[in-house]
Protein backbone atom coordinates (compact mmCIF):
# COMPACT_ATOMS: atom_id res chain seq x y z
CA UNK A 1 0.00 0.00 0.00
CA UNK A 2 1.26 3.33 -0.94
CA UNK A 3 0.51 6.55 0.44
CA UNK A 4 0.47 9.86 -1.03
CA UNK A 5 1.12 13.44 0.17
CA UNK A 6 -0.69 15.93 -1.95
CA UNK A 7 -0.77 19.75 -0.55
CA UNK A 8 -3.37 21.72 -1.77
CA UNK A 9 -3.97 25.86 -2.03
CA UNK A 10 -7.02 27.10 -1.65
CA UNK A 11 -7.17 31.14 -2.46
CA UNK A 12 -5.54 33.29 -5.31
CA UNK A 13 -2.59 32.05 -7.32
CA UNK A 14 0.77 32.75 -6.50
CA UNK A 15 2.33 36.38 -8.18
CA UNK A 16 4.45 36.76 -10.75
CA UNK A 17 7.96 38.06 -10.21
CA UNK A 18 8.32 41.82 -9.79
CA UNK A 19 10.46 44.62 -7.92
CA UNK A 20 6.99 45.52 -5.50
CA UNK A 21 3.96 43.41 -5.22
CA UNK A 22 1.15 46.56 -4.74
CA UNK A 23 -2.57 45.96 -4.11
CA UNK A 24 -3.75 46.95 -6.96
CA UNK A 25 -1.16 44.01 -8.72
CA UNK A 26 -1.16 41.27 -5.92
CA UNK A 27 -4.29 39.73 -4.64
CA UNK A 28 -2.47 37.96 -1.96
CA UNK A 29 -1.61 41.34 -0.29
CA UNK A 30 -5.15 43.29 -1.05
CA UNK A 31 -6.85 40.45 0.63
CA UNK A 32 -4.50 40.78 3.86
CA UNK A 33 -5.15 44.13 4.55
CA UNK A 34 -8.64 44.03 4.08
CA UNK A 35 -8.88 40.71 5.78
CA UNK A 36 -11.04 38.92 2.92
CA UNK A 37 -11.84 35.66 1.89
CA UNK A 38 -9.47 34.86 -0.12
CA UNK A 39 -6.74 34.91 2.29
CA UNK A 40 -4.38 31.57 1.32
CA UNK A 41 -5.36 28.49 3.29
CA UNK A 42 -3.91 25.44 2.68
CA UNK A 43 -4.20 21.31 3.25
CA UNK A 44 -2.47 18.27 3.50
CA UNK A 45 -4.44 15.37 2.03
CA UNK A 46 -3.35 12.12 2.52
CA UNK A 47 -4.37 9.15 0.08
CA UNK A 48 -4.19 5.74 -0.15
CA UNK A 49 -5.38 4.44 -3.73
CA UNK A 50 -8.74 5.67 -4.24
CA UNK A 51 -9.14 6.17 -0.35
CA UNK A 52 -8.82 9.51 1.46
CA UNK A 53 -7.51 8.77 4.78
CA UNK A 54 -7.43 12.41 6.30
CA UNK A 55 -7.55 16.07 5.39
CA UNK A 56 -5.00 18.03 7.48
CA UNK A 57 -5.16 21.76 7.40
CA UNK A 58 -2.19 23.38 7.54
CA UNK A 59 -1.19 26.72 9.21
CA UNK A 60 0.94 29.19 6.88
CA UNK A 61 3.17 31.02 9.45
CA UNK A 62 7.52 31.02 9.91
CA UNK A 63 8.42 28.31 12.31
CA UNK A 64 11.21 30.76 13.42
CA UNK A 65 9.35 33.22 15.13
CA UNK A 66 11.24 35.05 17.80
CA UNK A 67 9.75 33.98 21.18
CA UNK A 68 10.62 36.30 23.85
CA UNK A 69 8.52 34.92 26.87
CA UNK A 70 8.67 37.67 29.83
CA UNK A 71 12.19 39.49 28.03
CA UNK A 72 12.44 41.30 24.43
CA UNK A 73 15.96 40.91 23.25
CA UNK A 74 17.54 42.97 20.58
CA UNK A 75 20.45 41.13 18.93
CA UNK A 76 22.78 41.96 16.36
CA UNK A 77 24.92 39.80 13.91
CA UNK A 78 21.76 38.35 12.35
CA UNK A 79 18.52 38.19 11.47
CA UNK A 80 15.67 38.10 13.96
CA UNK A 81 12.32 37.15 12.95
CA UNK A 82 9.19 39.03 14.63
CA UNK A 83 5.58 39.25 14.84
CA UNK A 84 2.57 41.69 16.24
CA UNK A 85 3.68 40.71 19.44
CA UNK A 86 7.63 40.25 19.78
CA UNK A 87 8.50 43.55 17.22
CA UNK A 88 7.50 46.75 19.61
CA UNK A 89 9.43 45.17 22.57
CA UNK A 90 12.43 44.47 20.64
CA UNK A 91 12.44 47.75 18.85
CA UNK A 92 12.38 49.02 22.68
CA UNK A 93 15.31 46.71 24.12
CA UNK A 94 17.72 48.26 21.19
CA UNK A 95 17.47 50.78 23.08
CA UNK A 96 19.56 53.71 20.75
CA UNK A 97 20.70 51.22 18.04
CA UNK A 98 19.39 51.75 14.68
CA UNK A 99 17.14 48.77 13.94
CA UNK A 100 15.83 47.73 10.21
CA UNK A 101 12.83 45.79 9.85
CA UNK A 102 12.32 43.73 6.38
CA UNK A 103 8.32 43.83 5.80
CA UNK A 104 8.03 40.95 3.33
CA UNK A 105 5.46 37.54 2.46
CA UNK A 106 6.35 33.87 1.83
CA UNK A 107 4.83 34.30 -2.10
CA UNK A 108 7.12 37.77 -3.08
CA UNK A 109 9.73 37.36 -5.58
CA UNK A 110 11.62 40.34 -5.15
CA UNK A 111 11.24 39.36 -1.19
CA UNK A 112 13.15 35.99 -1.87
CA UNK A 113 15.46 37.43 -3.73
CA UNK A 114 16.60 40.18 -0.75
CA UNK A 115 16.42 37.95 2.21
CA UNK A 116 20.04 36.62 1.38
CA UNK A 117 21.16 39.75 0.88
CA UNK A 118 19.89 41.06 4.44
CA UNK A 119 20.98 38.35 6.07
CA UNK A 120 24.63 38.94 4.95
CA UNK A 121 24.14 42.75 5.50
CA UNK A 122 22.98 41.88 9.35
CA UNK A 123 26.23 39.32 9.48
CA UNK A 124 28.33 42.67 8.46
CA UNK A 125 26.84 45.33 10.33
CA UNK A 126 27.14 44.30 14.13
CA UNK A 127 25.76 47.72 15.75
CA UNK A 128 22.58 47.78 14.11
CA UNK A 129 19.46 45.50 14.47
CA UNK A 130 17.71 43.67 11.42
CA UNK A 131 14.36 42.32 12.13
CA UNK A 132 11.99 40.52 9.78
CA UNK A 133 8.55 40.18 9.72
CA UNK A 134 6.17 38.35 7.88
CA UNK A 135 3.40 40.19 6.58
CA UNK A 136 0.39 37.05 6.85
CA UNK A 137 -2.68 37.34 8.21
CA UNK A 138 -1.76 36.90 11.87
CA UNK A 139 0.68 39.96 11.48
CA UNK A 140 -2.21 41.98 9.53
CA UNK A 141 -2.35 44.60 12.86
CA UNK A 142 0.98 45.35 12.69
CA UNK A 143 1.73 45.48 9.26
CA UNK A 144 -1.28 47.99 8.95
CA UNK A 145 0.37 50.13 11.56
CA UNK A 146 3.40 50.55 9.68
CA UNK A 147 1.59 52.11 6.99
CA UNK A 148 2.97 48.57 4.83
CA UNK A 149 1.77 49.22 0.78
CA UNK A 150 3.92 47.06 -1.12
CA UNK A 151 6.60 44.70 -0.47
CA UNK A 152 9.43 44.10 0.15
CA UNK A 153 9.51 47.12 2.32
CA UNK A 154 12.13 48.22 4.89
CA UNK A 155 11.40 50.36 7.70
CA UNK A 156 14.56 52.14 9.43
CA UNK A 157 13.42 52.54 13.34
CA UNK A 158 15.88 54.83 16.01
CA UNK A 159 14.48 55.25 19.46
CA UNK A 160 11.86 53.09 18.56
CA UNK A 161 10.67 55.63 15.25
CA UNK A 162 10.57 55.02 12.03
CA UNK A 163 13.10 57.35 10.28
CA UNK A 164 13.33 56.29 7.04
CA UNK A 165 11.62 54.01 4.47
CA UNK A 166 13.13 51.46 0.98
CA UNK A 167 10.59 50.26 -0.70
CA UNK A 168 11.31 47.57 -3.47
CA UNK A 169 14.26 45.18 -3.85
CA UNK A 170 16.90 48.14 -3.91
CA UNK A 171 19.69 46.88 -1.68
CA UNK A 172 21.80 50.02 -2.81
CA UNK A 173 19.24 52.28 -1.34
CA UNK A 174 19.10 50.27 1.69
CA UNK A 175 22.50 50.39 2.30
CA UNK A 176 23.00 54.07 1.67
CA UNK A 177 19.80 55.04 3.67
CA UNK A 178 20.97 52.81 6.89
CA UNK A 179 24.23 54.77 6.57
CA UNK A 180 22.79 57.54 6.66
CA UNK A 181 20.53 57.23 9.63
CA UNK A 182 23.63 56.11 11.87
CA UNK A 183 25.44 59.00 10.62
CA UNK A 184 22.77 61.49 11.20
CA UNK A 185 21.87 60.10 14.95
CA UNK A 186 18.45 59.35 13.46
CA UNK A 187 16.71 62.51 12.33
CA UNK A 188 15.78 62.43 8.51
């Protein structure tokens, strides 16, 4: 007897490839923010044969969510994945660091194709703080409160304000902008 695995997606196709995924251009995102139906849902079926032996829903969220318990943390020399709950009290324990927060979904292109480049760019940069946050439905509060339109989108935080902004997969304009904040103590 052999089994089979099949996942299925239920909700709006994946997005083609481009430098921002916008509203008006992404489904996925519209139906975030406005917290509609067609937010992505997926299932594990398992088969045997012609039998269905069990439908399985499965949860779309990082399994590397920071978990802070009773103490935020702000660390440097990598990447530090957040959600609605961890992000405000890390942004807090940096304290006067510059922290950078990469707004981004599992189904961007241009998001894939940065997270490399921030992780290497958090591996370089020891005094500053690079948080990432997954912009799903169960981050939907947050992400609103950031003012998030498209993604990928990089917010620059010092004493716990956003500064500056990058939108799109520009890692030239991320690296000049961070610069900038550090040398500038913050103000834009």
């Amino acid at each position: 007897m052999a089994l089979r695995l099949s996942v299925s997606s239920h909700g709006p196709a994946s997005s083609p490839a481009i430098s921002t995924c916008r509203p008006a251009t992404c489904n996925h995102f519209s139906a975030l923010l406005s917290g509609g139906a067609a937010t992505q849902r997926r299932s594990l079926t398992l088969t045997s044969g012609s039998d269905t032996r069990a439908v399985i829903p499965v949860k779309s969220s990082s399994s590397d969510t920071a978990t802070v318990g009773a103490e935020a943390v702000a660390v440097t020399g990598k990447v530090t994945e957040v959600n609605k709950d961890t992000f405000w009290p890390i942004v807090k324990s940096a304290g006067p660091k510059v922290v950078v927060l990469d707004m981004y979904t599992q189904w961007c292109g241009p998001c894939k194709v940065m997270a490399p480049k921030f992780q290497e760019m958090s591996e370089k940069d020891q005094d500053v703080v690079f948080l990432k946050l997954d912009c799903n439905q169960d981050n939907k509060s947050l992400a609103k409160e950031l003012g998030i339109k498209v993604v990928p989108t990089f917010k620059i935080l010092k004493d716990g304000k956003v500064v500056k902004e990058v939108t799109g997969a520009k890692i030239d304009e991320l690296i000049q902008a961070i610069k900038t904040v550090k040398s500038s103590g913050g103000m834009p």
